[in-house]
PDB file of N, CA and C in Angstrom:
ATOM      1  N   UNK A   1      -9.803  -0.553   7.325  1.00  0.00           N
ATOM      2  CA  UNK A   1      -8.757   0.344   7.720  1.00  0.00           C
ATOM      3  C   UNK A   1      -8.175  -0.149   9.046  1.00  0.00           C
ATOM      4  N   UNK A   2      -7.162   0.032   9.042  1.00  0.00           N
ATOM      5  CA  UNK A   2      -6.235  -0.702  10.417  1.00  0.00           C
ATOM      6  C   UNK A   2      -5.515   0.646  11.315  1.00  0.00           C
ATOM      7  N   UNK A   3      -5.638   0.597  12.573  1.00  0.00           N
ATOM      8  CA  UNK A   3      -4.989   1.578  13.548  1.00  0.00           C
ATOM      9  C   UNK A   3      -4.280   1.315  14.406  1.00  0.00           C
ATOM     10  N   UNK A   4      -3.186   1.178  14.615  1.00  0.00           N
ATOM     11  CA  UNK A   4      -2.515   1.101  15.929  1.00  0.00           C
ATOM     12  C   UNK A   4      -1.254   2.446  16.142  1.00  0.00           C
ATOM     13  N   UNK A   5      -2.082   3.262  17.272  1.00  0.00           N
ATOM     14  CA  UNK A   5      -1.178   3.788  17.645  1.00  0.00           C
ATOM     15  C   UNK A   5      -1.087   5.325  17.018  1.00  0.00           C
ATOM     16  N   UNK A   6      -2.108   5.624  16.597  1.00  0.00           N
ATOM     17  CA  UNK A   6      -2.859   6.979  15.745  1.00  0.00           C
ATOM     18  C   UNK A   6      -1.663   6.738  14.116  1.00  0.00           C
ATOM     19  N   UNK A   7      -1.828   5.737  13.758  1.00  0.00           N
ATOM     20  CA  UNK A   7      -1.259   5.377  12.626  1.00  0.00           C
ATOM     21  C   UNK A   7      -2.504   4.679  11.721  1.00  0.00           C
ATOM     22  N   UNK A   8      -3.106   5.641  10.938  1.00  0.00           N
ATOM     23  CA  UNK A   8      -3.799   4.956  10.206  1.00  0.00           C
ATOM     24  C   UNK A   8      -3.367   4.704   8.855  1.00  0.00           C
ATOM     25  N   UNK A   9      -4.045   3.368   8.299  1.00  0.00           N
ATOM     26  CA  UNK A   9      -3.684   2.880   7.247  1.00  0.00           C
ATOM     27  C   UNK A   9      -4.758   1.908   6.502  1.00  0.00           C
ATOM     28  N   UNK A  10      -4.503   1.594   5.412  1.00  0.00           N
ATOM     29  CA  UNK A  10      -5.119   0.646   4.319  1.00  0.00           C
ATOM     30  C   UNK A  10      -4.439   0.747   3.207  1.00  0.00           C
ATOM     31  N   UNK A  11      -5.265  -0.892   2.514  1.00  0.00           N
ATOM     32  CA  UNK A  11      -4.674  -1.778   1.464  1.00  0.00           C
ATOM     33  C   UNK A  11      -5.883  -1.165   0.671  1.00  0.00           C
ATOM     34  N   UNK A  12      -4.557  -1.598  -0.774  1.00  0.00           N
ATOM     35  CA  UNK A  12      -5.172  -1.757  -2.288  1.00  0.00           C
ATOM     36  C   UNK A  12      -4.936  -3.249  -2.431  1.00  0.00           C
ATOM     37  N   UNK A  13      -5.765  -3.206  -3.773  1.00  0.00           N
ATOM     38  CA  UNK A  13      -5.323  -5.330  -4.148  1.00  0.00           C
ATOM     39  C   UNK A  13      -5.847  -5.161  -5.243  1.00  0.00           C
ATOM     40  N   UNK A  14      -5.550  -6.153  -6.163  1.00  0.00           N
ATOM     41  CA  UNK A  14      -5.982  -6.564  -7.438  1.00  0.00           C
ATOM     42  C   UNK A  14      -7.729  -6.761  -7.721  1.00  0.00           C
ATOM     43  N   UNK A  15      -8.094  -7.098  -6.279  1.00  0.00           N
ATOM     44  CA  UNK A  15      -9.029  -8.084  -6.604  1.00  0.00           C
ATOM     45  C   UNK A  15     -10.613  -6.390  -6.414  1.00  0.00           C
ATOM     46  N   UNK A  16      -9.730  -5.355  -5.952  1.00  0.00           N
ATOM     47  CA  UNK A  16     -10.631  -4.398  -5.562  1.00  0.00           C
ATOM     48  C   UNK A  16     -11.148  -3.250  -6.755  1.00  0.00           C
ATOM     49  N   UNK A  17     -12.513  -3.455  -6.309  1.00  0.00           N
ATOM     50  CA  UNK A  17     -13.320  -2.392  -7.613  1.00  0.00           C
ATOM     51  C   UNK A  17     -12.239  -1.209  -7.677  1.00  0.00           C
ATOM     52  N   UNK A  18     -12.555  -0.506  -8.855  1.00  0.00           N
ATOM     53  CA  UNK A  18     -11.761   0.714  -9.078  1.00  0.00           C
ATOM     54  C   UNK A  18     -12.095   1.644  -8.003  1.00  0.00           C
ATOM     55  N   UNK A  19     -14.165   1.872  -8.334  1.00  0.00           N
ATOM     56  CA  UNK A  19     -13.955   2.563  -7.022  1.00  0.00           C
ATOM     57  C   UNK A  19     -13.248   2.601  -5.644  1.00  0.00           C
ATOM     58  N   UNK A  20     -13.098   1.280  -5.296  1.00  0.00           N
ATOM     59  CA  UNK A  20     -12.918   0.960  -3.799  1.00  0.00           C
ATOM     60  C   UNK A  20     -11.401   1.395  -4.144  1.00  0.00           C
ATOM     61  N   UNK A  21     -10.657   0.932  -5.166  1.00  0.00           N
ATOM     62  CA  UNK A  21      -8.971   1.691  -4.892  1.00  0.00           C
ATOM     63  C   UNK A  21      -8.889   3.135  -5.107  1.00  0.00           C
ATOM     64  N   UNK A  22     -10.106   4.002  -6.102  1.00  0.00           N
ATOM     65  CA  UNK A  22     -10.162   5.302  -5.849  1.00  0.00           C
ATOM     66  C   UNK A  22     -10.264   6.128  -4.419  1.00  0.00           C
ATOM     67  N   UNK A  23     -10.970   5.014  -3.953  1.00  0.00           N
ATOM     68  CA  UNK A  23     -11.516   5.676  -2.597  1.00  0.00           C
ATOM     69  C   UNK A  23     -10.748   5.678  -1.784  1.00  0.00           C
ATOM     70  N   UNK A  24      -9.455   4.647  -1.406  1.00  0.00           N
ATOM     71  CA  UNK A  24      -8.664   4.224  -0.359  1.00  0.00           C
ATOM     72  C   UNK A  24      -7.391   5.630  -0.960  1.00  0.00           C
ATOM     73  N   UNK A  25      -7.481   5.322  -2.500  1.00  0.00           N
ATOM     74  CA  UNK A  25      -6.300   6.695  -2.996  1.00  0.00           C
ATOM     75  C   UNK A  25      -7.055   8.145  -2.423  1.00  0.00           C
ATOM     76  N   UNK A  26      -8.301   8.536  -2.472  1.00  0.00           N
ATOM     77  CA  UNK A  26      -8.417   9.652  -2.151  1.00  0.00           C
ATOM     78  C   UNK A  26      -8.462   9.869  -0.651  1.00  0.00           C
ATOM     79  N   UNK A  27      -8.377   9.104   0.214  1.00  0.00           N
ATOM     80  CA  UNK A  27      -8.656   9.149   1.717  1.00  0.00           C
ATOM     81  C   UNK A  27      -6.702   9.214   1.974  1.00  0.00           C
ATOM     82  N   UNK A  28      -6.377   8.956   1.255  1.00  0.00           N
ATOM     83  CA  UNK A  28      -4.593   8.998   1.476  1.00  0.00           C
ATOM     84  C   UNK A  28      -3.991  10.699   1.478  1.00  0.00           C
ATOM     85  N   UNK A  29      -4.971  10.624  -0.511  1.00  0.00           N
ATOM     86  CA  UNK A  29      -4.602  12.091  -0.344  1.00  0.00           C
ATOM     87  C   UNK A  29      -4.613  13.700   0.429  1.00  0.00           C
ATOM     88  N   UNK A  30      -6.073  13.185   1.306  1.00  0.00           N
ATOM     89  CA  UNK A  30      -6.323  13.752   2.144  1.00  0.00           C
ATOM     90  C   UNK A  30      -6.288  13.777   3.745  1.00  0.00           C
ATOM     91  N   UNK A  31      -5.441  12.907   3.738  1.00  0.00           N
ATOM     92  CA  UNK A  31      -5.092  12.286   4.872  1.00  0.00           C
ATOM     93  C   UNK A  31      -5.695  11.624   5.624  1.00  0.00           C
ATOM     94  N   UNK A  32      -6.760  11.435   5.749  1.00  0.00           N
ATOM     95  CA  UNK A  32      -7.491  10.791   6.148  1.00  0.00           C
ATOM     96  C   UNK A  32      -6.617   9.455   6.967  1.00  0.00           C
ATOM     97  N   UNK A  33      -5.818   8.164   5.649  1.00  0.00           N
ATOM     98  CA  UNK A  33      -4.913   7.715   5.986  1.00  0.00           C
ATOM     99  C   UNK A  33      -3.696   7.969   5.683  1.00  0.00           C
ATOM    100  N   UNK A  34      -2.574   7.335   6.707  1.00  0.00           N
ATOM    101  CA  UNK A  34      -1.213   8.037   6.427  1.00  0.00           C
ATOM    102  C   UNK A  34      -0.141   7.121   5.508  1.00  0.00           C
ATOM    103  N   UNK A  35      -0.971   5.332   5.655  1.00  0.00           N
ATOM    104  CA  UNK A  35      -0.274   4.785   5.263  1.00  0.00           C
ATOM    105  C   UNK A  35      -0.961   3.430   4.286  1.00  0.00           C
ATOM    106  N   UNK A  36       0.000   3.337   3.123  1.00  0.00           N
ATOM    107  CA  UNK A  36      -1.003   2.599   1.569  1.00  0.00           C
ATOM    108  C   UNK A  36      -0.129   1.771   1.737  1.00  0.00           C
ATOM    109  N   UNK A  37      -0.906  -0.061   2.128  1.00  0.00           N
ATOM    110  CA  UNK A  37       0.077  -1.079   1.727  1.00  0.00           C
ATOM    111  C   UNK A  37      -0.467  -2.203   0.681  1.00  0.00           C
ATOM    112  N   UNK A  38       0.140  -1.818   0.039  1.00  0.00           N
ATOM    113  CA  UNK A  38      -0.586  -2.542  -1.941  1.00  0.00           C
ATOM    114  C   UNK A  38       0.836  -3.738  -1.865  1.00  0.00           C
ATOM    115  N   UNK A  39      -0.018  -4.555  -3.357  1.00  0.00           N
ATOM    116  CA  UNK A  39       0.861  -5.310  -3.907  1.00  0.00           C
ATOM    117  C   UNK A  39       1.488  -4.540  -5.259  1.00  0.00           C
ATOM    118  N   UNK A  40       1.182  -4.680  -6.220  1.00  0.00           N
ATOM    119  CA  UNK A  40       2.050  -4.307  -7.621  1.00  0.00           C
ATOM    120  C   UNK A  40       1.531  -3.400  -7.509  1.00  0.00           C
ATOM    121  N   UNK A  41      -0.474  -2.799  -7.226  1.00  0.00           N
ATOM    122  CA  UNK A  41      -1.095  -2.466  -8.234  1.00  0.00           C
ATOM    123  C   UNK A  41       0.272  -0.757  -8.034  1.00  0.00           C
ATOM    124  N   UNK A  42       0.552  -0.405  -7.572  1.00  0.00           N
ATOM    125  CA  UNK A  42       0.855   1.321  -7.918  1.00  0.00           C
ATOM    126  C   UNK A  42       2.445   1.045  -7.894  1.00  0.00           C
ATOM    127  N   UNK A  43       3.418  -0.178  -8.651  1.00  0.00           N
ATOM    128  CA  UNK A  43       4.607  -0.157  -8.969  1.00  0.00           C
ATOM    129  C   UNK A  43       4.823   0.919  -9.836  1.00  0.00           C
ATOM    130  N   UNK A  44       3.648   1.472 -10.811  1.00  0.00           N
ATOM    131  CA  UNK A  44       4.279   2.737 -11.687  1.00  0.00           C
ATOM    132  C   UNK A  44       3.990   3.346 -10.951  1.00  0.00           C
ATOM    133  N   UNK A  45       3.885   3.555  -9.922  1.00  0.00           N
ATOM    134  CA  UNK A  45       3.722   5.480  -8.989  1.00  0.00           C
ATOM    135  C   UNK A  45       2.275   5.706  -8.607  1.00  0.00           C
ATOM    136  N   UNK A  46       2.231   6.623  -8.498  1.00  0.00           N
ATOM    137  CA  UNK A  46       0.890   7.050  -7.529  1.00  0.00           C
ATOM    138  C   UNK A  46       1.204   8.425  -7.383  1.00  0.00           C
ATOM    139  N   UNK A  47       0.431   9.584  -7.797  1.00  0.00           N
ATOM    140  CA  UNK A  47       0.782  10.691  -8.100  1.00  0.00           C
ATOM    141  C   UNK A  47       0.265  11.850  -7.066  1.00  0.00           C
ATOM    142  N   UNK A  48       1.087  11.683  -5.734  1.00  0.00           N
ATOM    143  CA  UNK A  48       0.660  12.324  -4.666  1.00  0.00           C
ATOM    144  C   UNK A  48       2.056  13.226  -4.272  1.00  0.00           C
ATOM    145  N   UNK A  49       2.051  14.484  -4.480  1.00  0.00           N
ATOM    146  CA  UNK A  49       3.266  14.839  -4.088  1.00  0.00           C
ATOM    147  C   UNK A  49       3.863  15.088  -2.785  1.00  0.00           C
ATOM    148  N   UNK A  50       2.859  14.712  -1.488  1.00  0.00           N
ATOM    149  CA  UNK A  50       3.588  14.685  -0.713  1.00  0.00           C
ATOM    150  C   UNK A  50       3.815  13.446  -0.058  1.00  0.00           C
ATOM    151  N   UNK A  51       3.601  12.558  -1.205  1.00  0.00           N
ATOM    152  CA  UNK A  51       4.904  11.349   0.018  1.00  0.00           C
ATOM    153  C   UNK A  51       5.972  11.321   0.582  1.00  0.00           C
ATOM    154  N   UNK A  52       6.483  10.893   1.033  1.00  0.00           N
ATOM    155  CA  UNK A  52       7.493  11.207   2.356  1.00  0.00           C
ATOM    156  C   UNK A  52       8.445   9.959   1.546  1.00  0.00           C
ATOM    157  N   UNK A  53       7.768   9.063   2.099  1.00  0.00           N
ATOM    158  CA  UNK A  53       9.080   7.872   1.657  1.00  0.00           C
ATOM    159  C   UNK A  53       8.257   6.647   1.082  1.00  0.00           C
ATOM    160  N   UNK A  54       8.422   5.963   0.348  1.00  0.00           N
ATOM    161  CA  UNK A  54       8.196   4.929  -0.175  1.00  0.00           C
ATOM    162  C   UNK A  54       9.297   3.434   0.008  1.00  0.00           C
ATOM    163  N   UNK A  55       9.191   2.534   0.434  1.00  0.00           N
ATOM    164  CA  UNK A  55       9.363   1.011   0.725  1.00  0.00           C
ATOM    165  C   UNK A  55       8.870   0.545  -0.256  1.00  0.00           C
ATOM    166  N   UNK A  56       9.608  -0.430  -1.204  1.00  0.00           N
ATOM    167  CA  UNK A  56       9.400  -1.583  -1.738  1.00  0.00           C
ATOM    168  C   UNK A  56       9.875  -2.492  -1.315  1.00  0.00           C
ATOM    169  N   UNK A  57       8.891  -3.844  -0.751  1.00  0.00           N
ATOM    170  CA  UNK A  57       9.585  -4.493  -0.598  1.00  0.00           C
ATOM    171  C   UNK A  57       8.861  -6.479  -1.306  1.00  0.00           C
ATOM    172  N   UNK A  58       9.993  -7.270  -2.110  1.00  0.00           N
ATOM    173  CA  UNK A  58       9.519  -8.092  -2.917  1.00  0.00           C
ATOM    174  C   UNK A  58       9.762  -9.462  -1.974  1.00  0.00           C
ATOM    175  N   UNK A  59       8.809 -10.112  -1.690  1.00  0.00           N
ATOM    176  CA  UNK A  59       8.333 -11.324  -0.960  1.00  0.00           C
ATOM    177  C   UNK A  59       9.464 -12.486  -1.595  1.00  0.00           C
ATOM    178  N   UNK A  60      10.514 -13.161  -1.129  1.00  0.00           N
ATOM    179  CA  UNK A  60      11.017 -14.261  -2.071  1.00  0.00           C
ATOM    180  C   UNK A  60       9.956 -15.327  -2.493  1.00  0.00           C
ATOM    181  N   UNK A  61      10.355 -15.751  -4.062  1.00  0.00           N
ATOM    182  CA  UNK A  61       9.769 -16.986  -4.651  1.00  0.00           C
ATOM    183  C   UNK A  61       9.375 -17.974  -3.981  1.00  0.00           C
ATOM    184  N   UNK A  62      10.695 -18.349  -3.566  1.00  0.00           N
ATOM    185  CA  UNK A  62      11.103 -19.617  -3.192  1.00  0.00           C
ATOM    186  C   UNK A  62      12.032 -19.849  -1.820  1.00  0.00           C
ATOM    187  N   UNK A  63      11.982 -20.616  -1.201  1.00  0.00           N
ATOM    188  CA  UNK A  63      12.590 -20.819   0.109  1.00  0.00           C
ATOM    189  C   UNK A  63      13.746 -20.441  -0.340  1.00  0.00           C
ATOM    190  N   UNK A  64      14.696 -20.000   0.557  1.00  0.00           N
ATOM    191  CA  UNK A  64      15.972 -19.859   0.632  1.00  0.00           C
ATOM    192  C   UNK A  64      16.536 -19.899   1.914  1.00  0.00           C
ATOM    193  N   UNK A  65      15.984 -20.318   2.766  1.00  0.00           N
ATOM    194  CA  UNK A  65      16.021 -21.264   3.924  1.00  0.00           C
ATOM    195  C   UNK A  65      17.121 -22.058   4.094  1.00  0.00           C
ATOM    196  N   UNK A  66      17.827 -22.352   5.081  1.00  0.00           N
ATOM    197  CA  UNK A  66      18.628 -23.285   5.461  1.00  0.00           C
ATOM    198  C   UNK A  66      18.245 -24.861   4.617  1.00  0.00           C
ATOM    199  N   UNK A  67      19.320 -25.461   4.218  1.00  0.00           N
ATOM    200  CA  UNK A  67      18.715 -26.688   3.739  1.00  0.00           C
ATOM    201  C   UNK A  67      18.552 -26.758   2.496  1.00  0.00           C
ATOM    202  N   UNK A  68      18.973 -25.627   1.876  1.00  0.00           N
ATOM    203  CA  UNK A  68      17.703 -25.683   0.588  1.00  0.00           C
ATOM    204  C   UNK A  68      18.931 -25.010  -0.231  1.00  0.00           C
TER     205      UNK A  68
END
């Protein structure tokens, strides 16, 4: 779990037991933490009704960099 600034937060990932993403989902729901930063796993939703706001945001492929 990561803090800066009475902002708490944690990650989900692919690579994490169910429990361990149950556990990080139920510490959300209860506030515990305020803020979930995943990759795909919860692109269909995540069924907490009081989220506030949700950010997606998709990493580019491929350079698109000057030069290129």
């Amino acid at each position: 779990m990561m803090r800066k600034d009475n902002l708490k937060s944690t990650i989900i990932f692919g690579e994490m037991s169910v429990e361990e993403r149950d556990e990080m989902i139920a510490k959300f729901r209860t506030g515990e933490v305020s803020v979930i930063i995943t990759t795909n796993m919860l692109a269909r939703g995540i069924d907490v009704p009081e989220i506030q706001i949700v950010i997606n945001f998709d990493v580019p492929t491929q350079n698109t960099g000057p030069g290129n």
